[in-house]
PDB file of N, CA and C in Angstrom:
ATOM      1  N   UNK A   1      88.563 103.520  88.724  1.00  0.00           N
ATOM      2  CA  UNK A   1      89.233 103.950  89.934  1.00  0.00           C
ATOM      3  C   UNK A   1      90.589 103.245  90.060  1.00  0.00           C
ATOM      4  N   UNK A   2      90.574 101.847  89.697  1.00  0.00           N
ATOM      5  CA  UNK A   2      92.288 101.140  90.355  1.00  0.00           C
ATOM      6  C   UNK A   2      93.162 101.962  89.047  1.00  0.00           C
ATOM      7  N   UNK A   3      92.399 102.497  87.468  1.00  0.00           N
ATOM      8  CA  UNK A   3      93.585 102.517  86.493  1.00  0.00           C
ATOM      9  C   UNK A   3      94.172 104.283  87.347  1.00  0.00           C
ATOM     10  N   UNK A   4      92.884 104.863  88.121  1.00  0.00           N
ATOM     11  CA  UNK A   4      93.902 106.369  88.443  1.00  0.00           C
ATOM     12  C   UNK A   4      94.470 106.013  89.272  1.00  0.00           C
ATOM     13  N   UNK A   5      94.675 104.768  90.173  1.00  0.00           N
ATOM     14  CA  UNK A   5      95.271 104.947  91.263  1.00  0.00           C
ATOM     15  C   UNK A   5      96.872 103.937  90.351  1.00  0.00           C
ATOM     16  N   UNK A   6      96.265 103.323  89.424  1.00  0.00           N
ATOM     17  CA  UNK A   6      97.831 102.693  89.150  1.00  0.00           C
ATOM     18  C   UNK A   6      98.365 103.848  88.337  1.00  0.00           C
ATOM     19  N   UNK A   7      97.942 105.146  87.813  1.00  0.00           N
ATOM     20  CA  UNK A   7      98.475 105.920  87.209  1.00  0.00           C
ATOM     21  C   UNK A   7      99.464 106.936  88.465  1.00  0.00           C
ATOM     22  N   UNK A   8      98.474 107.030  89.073  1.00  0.00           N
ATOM     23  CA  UNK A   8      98.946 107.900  90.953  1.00  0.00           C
ATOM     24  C   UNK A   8     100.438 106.956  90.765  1.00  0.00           C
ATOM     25  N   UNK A   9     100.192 105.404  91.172  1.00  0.00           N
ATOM     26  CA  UNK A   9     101.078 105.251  91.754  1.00  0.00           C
ATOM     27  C   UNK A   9     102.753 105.187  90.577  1.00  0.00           C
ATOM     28  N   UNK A  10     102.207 104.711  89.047  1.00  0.00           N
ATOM     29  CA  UNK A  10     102.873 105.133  88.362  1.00  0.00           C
ATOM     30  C   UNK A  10     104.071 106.382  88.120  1.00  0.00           C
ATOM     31  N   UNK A  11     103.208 107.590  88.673  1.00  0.00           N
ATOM     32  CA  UNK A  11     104.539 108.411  88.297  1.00  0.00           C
ATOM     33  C   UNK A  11     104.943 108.799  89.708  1.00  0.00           C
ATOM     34  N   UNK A  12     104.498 108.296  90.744  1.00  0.00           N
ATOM     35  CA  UNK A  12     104.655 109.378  91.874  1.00  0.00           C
ATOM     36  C   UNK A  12     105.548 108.406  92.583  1.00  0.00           C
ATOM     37  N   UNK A  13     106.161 107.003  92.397  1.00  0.00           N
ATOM     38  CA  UNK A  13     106.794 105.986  93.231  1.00  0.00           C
ATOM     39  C   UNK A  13     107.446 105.395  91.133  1.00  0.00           C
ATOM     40  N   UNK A  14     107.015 105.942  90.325  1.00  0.00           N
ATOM     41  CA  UNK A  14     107.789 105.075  89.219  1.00  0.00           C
ATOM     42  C   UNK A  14     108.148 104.169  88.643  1.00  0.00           C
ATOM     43  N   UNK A  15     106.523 103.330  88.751  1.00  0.00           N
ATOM     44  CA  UNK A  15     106.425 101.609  88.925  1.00  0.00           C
ATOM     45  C   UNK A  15     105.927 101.899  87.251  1.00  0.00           C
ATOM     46  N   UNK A  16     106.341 100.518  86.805  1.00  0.00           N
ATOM     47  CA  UNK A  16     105.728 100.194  85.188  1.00  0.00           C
ATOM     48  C   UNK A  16     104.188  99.816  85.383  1.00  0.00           C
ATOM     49  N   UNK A  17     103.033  99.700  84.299  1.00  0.00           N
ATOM     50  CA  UNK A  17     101.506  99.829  84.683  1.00  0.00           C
ATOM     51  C   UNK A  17     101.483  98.039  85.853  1.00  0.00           C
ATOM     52  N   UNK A  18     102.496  97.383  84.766  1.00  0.00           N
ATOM     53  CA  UNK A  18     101.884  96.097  85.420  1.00  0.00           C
ATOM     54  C   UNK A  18     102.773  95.968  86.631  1.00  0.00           C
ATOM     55  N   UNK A  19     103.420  96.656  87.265  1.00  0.00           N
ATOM     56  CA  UNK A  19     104.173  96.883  88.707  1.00  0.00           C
ATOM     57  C   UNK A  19     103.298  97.535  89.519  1.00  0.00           C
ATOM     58  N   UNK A  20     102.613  98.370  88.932  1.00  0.00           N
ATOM     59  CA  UNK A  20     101.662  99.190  89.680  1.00  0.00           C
ATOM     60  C   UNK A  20     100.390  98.294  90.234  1.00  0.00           C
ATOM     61  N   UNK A  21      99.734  97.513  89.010  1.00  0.00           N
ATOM     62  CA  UNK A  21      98.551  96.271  89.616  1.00  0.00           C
ATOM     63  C   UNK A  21      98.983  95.626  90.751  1.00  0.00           C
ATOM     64  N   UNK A  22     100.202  95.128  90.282  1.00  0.00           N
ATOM     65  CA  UNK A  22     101.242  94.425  91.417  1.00  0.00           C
ATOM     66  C   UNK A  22     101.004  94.226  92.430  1.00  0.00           C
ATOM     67  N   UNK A  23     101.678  96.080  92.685  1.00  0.00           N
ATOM     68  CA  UNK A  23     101.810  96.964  93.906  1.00  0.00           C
ATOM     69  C   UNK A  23     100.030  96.979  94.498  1.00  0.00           C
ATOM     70  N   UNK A  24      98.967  97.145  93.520  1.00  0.00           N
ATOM     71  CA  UNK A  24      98.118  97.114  94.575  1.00  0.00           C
ATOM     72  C   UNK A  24      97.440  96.456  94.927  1.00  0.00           C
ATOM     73  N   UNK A  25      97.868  95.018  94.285  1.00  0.00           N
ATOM     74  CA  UNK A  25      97.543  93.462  94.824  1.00  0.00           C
ATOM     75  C   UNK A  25      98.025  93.193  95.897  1.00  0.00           C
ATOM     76  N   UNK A  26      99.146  93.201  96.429  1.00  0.00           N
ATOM     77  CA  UNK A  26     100.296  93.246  96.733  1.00  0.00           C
ATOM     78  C   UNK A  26      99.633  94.234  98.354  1.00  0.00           C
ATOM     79  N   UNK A  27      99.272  94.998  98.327  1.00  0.00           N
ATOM     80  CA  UNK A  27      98.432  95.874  99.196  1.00  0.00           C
ATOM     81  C   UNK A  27      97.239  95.468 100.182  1.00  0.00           C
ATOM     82  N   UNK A  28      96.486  95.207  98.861  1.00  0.00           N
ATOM     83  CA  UNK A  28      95.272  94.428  99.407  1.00  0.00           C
ATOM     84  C   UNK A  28      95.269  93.376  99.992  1.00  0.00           C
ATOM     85  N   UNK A  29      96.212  92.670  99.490  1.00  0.00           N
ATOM     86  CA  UNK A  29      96.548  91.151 100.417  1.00  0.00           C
ATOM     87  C   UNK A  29      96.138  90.835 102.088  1.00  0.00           C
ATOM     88  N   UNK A  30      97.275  91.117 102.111  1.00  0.00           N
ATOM     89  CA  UNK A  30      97.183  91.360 104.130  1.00  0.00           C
ATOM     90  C   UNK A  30      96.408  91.489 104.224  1.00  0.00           C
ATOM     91  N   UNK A  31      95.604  92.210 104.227  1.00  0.00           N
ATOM     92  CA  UNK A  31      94.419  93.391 104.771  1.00  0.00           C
ATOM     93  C   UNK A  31      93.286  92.321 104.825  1.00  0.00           C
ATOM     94  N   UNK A  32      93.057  91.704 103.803  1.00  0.00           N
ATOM     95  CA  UNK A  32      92.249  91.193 102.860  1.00  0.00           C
ATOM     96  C   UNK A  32      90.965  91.934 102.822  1.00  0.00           C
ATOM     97  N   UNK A  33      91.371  93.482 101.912  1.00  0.00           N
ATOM     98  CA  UNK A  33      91.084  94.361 101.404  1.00  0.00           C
ATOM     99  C   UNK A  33      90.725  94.306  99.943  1.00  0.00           C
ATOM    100  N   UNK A  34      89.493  94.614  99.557  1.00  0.00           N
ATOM    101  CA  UNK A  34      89.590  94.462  98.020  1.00  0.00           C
ATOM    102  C   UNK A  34      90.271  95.532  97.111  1.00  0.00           C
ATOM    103  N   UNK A  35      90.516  95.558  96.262  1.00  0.00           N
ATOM    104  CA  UNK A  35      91.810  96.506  95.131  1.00  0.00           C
ATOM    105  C   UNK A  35      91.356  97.594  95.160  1.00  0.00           C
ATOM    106  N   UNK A  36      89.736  97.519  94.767  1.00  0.00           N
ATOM    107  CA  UNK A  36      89.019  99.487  94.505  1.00  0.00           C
ATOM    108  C   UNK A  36      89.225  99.726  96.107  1.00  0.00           C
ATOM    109  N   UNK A  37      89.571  99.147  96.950  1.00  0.00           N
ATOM    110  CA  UNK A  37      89.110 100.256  98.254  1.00  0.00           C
ATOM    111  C   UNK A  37      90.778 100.531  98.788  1.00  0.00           C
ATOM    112  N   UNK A  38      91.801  99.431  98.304  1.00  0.00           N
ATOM    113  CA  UNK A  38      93.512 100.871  98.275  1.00  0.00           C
ATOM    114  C   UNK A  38      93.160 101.589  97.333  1.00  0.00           C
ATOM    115  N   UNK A  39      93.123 101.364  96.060  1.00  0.00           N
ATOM    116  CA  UNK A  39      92.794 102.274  94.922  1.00  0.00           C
ATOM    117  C   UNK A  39      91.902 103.806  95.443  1.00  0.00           C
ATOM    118  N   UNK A  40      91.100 103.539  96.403  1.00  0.00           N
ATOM    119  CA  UNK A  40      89.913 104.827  96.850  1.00  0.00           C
ATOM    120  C   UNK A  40      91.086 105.659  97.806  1.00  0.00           C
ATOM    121  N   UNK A  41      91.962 104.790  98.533  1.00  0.00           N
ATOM    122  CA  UNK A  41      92.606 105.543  99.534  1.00  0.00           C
ATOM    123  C   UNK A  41      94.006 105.793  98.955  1.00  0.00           C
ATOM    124  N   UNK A  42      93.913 104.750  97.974  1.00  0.00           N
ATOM    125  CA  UNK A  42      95.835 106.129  97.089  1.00  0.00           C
ATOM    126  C   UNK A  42      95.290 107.308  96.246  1.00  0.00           C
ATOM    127  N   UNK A  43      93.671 107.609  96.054  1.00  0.00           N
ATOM    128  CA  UNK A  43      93.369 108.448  94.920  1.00  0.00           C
ATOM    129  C   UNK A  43      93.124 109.497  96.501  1.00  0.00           C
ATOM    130  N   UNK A  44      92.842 109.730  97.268  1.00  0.00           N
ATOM    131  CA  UNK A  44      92.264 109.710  98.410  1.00  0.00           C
ATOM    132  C   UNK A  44      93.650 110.848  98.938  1.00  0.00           C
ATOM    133  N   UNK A  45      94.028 109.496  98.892  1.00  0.00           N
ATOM    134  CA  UNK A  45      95.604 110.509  99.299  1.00  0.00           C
ATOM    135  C   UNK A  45      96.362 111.789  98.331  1.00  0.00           C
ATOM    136  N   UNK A  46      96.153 111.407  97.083  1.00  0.00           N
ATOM    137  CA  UNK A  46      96.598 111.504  96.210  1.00  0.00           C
ATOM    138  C   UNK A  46      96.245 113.230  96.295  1.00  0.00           C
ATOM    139  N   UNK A  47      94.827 113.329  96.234  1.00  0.00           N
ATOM    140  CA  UNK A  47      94.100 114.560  96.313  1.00  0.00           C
ATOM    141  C   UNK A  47      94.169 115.636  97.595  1.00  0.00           C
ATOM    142  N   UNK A  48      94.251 115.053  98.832  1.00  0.00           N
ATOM    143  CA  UNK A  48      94.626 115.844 100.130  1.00  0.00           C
ATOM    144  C   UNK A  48      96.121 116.316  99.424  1.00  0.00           C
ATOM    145  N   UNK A  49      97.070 116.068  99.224  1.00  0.00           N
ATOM    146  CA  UNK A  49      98.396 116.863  98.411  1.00  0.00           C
ATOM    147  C   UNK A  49      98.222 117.609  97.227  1.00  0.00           C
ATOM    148  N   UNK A  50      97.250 117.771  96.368  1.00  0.00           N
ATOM    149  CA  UNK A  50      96.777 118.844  95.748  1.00  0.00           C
ATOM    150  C   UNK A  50      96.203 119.930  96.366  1.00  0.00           C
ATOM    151  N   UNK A  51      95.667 119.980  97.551  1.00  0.00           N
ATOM    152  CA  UNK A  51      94.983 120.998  98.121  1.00  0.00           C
ATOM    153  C   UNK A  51      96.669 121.963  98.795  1.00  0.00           C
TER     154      UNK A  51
END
């Protein structure tokens, strides 16, 4: 789940793979959120814009 969401965030914002972990470390932080559960809600998102 985090490699589709660093792929999501890869081409769709244009981060390199290890910018993308980064980015969703970087996410989770604050929150103190663990990685698969932004990862569930950028794949999450990702899919409501395919419909």
């Amino acid at each position: 789940m985090i490699e589709r969401a660093k792929g999501i965030l890869m081409s769709r914002v244009e981060l390199s793979e290890q910018d993308a972990f980064r980015r969703l470390q970087f996410l989770s932080s604050p929150k103190n959120q663990k990685m698969i559960e932004i990862a569930h809600t950028i794949i999450e998102a990702e899919d409501a814009f395919k419909l």
